[in-house]
PDB file of N, CA and C in Angstrom:
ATOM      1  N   UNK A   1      -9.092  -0.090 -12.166  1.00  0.00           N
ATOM      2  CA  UNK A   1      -8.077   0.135 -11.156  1.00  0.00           C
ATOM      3  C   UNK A   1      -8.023   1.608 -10.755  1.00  0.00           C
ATOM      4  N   UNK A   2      -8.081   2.615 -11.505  1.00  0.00           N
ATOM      5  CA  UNK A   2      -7.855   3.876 -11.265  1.00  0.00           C
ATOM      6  C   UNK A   2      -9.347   4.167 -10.265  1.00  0.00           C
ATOM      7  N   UNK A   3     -10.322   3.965 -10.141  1.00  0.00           N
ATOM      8  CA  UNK A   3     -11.567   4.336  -9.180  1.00  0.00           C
ATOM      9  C   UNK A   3     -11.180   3.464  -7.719  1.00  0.00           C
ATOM     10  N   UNK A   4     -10.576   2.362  -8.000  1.00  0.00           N
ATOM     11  CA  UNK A   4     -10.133   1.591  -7.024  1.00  0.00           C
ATOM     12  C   UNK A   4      -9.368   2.536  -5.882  1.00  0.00           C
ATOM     13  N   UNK A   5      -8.072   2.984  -6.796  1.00  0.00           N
ATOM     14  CA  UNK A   5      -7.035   3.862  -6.258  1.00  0.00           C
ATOM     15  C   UNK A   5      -7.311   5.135  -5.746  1.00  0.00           C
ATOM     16  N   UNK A   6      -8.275   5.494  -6.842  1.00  0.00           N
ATOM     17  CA  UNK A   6      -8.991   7.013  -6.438  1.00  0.00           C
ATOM     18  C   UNK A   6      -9.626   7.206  -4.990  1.00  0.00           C
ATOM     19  N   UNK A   7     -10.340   5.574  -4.893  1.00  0.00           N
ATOM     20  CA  UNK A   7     -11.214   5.348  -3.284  1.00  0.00           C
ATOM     21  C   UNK A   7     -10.135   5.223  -2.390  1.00  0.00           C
ATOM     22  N   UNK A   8      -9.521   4.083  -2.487  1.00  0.00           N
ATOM     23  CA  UNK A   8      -8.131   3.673  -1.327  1.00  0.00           C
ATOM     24  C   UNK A   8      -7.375   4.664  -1.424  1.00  0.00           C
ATOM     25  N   UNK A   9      -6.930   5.622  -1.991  1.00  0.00           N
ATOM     26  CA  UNK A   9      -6.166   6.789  -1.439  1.00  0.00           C
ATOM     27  C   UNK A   9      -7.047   8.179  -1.018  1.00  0.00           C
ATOM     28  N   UNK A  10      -7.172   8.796  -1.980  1.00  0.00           N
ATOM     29  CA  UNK A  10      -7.940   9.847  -1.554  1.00  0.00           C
ATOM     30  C   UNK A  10      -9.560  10.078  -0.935  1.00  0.00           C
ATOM     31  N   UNK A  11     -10.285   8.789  -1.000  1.00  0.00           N
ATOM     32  CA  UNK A  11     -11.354   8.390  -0.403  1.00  0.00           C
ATOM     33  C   UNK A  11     -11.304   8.247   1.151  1.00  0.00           C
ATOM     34  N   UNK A  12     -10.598   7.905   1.461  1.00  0.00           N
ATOM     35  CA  UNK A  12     -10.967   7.660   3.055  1.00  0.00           C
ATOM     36  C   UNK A  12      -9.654   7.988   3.546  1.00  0.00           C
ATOM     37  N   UNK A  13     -10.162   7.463   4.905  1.00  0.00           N
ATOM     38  CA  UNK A  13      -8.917   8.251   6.278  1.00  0.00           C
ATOM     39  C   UNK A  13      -7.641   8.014   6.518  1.00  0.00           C
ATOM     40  N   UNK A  14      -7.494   6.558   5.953  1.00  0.00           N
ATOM     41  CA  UNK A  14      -6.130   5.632   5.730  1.00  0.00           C
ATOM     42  C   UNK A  14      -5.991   5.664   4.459  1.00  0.00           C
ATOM     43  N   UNK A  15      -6.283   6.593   3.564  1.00  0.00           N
ATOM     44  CA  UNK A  15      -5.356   6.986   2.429  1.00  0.00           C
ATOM     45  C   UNK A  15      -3.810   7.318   2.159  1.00  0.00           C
ATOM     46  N   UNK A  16      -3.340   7.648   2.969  1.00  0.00           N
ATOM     47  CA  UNK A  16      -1.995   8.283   2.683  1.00  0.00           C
ATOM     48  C   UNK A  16      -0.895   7.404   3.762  1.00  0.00           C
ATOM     49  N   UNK A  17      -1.649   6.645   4.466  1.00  0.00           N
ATOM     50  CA  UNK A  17      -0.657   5.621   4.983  1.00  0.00           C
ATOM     51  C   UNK A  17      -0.811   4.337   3.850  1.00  0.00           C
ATOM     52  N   UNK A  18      -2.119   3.889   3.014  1.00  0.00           N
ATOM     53  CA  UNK A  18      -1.621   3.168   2.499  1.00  0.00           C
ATOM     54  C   UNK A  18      -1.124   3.494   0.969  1.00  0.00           C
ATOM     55  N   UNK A  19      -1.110   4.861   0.649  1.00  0.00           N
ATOM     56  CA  UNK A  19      -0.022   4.939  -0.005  1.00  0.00           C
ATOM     57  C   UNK A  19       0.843   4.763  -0.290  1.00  0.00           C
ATOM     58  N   UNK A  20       2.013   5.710   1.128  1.00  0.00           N
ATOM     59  CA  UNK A  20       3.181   5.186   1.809  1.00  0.00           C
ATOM     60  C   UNK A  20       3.520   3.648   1.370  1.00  0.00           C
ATOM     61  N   UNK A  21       2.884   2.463   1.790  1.00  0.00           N
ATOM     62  CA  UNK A  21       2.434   1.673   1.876  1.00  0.00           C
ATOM     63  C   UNK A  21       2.999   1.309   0.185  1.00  0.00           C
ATOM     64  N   UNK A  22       2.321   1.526  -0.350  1.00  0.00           N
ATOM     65  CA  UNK A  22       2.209   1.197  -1.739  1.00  0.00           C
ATOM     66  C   UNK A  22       3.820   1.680  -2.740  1.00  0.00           C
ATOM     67  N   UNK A  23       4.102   2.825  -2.009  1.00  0.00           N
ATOM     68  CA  UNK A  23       5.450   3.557  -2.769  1.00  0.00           C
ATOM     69  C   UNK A  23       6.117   2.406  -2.025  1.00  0.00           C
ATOM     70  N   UNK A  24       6.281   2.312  -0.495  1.00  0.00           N
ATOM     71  CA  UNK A  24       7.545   1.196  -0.346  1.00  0.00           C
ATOM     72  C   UNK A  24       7.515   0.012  -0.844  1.00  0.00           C
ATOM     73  N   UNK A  25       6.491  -0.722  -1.003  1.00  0.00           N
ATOM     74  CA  UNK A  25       6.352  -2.002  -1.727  1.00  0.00           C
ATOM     75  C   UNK A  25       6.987  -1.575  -3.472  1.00  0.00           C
ATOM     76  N   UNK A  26       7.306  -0.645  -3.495  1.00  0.00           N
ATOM     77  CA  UNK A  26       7.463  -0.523  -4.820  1.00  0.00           C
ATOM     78  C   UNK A  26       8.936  -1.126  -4.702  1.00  0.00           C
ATOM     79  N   UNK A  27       9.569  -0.520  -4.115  1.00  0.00           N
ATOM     80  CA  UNK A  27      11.557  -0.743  -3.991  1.00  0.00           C
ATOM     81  C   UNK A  27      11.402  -2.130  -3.725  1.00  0.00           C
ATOM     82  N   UNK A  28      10.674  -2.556  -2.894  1.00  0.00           N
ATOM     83  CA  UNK A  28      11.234  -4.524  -2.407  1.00  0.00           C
ATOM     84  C   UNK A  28      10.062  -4.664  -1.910  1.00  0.00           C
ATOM     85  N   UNK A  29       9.930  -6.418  -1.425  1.00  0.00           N
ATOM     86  CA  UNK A  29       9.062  -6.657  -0.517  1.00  0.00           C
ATOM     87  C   UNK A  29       9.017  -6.120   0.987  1.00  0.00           C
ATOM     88  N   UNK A  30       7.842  -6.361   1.875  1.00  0.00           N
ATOM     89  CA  UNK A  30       8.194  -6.088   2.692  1.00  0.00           C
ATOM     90  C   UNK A  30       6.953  -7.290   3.606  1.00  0.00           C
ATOM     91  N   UNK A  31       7.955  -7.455   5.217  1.00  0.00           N
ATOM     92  CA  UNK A  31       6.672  -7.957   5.676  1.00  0.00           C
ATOM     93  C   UNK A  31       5.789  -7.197   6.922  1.00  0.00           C
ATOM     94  N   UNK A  32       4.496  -7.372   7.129  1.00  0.00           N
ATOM     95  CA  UNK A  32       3.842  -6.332   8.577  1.00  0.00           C
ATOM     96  C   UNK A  32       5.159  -5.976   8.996  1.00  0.00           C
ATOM     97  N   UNK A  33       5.905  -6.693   9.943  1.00  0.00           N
ATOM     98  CA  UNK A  33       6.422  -5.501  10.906  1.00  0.00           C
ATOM     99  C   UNK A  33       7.616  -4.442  10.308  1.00  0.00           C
ATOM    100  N   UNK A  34       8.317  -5.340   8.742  1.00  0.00           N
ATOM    101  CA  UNK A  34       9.035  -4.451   8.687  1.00  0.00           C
ATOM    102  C   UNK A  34       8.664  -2.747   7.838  1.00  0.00           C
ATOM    103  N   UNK A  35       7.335  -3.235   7.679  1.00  0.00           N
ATOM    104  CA  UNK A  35       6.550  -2.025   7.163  1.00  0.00           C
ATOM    105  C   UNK A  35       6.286  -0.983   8.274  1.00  0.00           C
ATOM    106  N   UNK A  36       5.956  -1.738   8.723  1.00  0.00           N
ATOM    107  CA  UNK A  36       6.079  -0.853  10.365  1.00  0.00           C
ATOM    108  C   UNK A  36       6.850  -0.100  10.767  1.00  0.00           C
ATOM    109  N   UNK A  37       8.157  -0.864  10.720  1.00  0.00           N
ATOM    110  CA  UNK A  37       9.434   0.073  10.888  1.00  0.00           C
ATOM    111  C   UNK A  37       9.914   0.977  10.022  1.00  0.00           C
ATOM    112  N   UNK A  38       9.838   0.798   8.509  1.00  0.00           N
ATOM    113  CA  UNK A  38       9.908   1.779   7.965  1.00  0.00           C
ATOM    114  C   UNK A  38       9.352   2.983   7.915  1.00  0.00           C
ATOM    115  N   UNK A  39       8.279   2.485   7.915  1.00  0.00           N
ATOM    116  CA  UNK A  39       6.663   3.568   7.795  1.00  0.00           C
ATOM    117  C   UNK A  39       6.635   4.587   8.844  1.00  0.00           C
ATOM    118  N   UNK A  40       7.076   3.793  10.284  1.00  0.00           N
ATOM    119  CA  UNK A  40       6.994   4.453  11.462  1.00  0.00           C
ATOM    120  C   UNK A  40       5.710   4.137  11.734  1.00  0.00           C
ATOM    121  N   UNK A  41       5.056   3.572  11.770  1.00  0.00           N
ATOM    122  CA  UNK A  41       3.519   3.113  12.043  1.00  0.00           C
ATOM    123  C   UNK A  41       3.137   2.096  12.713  1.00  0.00           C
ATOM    124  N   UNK A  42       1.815   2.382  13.492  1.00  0.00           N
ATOM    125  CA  UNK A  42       1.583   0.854  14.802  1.00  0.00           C
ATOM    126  C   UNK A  42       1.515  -0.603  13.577  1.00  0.00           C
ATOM    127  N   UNK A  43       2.261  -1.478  14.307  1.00  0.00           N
ATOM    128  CA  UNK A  43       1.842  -2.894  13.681  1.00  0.00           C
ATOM    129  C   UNK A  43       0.660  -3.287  13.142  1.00  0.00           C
ATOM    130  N   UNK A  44      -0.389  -2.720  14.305  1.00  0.00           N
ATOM    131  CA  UNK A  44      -1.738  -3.215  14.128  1.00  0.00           C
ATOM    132  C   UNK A  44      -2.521  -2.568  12.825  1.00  0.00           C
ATOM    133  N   UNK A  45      -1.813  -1.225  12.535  1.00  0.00           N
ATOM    134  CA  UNK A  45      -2.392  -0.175  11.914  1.00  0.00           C
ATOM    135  C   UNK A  45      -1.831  -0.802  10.049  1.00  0.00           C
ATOM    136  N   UNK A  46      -0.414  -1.530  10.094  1.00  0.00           N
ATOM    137  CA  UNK A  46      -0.295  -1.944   9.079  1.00  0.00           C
ATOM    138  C   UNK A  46      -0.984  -2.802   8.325  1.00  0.00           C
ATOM    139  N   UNK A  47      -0.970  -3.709   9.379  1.00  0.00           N
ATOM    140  CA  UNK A  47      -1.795  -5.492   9.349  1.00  0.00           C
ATOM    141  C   UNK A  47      -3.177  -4.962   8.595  1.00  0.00           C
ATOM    142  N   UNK A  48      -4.016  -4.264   9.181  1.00  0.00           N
ATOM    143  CA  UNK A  48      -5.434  -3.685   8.591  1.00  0.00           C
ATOM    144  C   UNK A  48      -5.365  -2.843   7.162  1.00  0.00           C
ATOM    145  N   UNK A  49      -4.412  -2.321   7.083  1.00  0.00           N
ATOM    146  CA  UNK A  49      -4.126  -1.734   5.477  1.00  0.00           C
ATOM    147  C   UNK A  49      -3.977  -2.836   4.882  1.00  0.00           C
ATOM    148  N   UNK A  50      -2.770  -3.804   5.580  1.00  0.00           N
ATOM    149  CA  UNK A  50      -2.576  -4.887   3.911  1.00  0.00           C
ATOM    150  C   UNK A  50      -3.731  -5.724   4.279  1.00  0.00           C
ATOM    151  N   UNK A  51      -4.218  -5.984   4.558  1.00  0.00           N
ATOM    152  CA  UNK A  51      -5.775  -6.727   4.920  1.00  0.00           C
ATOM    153  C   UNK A  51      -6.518  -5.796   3.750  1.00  0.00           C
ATOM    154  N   UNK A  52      -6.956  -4.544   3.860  1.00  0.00           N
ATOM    155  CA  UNK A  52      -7.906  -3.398   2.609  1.00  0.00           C
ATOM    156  C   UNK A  52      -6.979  -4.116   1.355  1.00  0.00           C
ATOM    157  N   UNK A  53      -5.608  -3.574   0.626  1.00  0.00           N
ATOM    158  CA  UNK A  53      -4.555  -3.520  -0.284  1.00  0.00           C
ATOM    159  C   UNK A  53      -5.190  -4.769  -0.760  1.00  0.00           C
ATOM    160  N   UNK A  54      -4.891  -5.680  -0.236  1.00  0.00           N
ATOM    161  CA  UNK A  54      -4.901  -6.906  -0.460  1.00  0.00           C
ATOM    162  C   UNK A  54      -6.297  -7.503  -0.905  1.00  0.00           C
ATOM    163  N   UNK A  55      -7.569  -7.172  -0.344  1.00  0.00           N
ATOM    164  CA  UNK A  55      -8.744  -7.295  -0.550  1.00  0.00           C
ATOM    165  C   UNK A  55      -9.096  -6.499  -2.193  1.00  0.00           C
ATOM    166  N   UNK A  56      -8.643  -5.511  -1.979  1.00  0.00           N
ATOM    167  CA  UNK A  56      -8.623  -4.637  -3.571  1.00  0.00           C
ATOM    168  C   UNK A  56      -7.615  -5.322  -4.478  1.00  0.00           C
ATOM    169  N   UNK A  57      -7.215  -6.387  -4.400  1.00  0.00           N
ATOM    170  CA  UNK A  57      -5.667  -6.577  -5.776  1.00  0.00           C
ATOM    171  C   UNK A  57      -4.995  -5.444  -6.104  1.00  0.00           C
ATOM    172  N   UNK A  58      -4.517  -5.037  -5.267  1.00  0.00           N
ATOM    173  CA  UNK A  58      -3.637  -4.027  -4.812  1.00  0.00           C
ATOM    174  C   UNK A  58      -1.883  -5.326  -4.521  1.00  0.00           C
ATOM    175  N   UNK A  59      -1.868  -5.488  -3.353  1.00  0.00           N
ATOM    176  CA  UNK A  59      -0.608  -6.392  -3.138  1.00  0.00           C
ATOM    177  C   UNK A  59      -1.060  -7.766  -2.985  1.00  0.00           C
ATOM    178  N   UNK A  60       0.348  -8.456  -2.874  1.00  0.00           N
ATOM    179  CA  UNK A  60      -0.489 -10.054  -2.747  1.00  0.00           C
ATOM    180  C   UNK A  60       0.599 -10.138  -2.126  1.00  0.00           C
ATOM    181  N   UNK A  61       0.583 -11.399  -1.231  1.00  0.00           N
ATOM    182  CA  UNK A  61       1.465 -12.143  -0.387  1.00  0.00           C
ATOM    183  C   UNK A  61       1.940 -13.147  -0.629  1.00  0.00           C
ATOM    184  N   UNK A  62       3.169 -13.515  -0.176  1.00  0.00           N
ATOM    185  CA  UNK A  62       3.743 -14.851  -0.257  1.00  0.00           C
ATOM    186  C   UNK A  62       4.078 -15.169   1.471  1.00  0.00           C
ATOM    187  N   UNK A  63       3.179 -16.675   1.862  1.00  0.00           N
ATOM    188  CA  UNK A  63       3.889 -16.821   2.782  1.00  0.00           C
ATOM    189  C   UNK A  63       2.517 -16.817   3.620  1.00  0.00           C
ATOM    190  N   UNK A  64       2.834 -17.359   5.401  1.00  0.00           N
ATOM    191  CA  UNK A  64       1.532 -17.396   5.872  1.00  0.00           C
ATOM    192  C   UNK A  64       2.202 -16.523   7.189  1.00  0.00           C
ATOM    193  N   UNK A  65       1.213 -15.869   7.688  1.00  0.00           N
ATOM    194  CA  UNK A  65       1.657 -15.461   9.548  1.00  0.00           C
ATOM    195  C   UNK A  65       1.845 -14.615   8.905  1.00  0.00           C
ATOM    196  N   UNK A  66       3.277 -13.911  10.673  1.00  0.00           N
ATOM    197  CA  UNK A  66       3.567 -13.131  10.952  1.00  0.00           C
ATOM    198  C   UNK A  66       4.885 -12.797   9.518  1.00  0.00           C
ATOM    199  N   UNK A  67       5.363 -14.002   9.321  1.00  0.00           N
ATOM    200  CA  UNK A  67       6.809 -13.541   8.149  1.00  0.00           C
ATOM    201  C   UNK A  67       6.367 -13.524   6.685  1.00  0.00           C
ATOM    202  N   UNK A  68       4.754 -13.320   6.200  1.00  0.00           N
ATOM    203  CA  UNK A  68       4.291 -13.266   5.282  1.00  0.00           C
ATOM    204  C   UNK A  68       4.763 -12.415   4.503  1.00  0.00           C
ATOM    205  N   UNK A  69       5.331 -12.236   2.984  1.00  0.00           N
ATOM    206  CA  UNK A  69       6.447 -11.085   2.338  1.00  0.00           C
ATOM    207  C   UNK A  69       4.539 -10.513   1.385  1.00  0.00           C
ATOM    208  N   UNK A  70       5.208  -9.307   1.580  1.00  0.00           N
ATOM    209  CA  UNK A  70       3.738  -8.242   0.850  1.00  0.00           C
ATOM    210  C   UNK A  70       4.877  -7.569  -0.559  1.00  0.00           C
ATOM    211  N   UNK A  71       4.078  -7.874  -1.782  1.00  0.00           N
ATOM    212  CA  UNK A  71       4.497  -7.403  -2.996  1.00  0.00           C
ATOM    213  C   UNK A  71       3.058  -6.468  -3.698  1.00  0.00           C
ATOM    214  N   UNK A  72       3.682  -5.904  -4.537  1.00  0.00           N
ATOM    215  CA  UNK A  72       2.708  -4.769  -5.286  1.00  0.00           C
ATOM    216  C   UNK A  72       2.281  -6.123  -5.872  1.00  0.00           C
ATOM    217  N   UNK A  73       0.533  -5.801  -6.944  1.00  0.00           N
ATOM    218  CA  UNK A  73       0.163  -7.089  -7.146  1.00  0.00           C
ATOM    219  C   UNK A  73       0.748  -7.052  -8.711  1.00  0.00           C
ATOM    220  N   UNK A  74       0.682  -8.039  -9.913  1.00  0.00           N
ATOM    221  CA  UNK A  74       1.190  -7.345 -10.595  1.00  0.00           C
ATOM    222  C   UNK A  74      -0.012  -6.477 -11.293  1.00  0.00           C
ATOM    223  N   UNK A  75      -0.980  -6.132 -11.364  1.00  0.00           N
ATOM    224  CA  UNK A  75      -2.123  -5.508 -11.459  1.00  0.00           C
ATOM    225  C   UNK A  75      -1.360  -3.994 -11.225  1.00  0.00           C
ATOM    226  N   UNK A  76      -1.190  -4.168 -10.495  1.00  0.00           N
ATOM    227  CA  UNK A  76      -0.749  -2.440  -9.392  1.00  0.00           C
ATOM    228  C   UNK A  76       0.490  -2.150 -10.192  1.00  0.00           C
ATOM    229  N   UNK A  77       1.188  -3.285 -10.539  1.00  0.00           N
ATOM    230  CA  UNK A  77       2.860  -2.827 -10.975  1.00  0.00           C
ATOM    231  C   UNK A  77       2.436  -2.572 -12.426  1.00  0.00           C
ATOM    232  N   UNK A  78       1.157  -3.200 -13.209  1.00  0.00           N
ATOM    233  CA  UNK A  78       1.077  -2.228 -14.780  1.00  0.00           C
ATOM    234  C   UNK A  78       0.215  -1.184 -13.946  1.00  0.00           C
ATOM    235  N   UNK A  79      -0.332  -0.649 -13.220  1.00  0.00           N
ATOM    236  CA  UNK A  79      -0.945   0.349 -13.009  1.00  0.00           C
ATOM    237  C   UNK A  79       0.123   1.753 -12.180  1.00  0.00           C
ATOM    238  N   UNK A  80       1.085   1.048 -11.760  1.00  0.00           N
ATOM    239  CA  UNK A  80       1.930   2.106 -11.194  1.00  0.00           C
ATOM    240  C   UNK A  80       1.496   3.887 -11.455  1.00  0.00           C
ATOM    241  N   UNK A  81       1.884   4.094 -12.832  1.00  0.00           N
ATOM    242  CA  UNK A  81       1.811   5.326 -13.239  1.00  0.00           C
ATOM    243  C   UNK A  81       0.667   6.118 -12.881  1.00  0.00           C
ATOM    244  N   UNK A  82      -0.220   5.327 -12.719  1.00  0.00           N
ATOM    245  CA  UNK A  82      -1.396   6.019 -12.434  1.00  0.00           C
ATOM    246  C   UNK A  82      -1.783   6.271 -10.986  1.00  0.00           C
ATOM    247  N   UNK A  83      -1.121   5.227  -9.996  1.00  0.00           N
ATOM    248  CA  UNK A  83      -1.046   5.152  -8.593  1.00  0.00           C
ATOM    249  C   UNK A  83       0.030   6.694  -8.553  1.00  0.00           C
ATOM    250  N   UNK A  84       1.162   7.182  -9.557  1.00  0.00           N
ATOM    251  CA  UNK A  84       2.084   8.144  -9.208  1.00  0.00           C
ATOM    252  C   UNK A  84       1.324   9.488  -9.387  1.00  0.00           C
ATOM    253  N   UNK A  85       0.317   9.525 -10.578  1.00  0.00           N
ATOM    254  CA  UNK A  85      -0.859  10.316 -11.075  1.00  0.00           C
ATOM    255  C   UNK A  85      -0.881  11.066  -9.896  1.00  0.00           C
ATOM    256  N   UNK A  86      -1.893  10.320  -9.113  1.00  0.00           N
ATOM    257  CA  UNK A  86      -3.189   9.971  -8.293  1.00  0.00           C
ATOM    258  C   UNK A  86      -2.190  10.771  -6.908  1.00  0.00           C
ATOM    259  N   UNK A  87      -1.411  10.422  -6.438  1.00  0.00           N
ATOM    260  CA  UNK A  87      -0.538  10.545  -5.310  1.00  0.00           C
ATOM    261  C   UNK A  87       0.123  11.786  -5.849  1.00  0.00           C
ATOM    262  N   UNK A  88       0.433  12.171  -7.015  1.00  0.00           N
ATOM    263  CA  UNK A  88       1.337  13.956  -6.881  1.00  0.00           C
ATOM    264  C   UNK A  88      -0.030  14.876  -6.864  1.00  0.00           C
ATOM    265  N   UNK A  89      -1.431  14.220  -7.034  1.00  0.00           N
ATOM    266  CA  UNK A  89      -2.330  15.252  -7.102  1.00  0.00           C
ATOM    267  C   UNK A  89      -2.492  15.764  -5.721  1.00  0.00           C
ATOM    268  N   UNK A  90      -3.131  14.055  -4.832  1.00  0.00           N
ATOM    269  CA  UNK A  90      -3.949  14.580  -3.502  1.00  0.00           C
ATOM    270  C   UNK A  90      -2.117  14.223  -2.256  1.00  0.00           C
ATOM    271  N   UNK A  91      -1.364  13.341  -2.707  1.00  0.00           N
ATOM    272  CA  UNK A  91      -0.597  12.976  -1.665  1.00  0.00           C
ATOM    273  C   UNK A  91       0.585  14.083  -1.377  1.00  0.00           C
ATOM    274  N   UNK A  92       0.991  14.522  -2.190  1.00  0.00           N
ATOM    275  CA  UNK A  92       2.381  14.812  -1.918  1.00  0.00           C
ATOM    276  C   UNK A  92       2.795  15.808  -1.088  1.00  0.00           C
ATOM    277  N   UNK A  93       1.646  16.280  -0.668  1.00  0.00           N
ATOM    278  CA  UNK A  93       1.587  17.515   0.433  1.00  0.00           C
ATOM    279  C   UNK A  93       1.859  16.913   2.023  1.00  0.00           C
ATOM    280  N   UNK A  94       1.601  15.101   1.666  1.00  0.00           N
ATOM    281  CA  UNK A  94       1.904  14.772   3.230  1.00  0.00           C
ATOM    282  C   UNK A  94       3.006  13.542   3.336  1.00  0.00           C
ATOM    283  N   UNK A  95       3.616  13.503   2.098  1.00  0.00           N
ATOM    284  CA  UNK A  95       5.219  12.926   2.225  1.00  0.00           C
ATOM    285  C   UNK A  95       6.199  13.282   3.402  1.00  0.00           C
TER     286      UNK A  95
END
């Protein structure tokens, strides 16, 4: 999990949105659009992160469509600490 995290965050270009991403799923579920609204981010731009997240066992879903609820997976929820690691090293400069 930690090389996983290491790639999906600090590896590529949509690192730090699906961070974001990852800290809010921490407090509750959430679904595409209301990630959106929180995040401040295009719909389309969410949908394609939890599409990556989700492909990695990162989050999992309940639910089909548009009102599909996105949860940390529980994979991610024993890995937390290390997702917090990982994010005060390369993220926290763009909170």
């Amino acid at each position: 999990m930690e090389r996983v995290l290491w790639w999906l965050i600090a590896g590529t270009k949509g690192g730090v949105n699906r961070a974001r991403m990852i800290d809010a799923l921490r407090d509750r579920p959430y679904n595409a659009n209301q990630l959106s609204e929180v995040l401040e981010l295009d719909y389309k731009t969410v949908r394609y992160h939890l599409k990556v997240l989700s492909k990695n066992s990162v989050v999992t879903a309940t639910g089909n469509g548009y009102g599909a609820m996105y949860f940390l997976s529980p994979v991610m929820e024993e890995n937390y600490a290390l997702f917090e690691e990982i994010w005060e090293k390369i993220g926290n400069k763009f909170k």
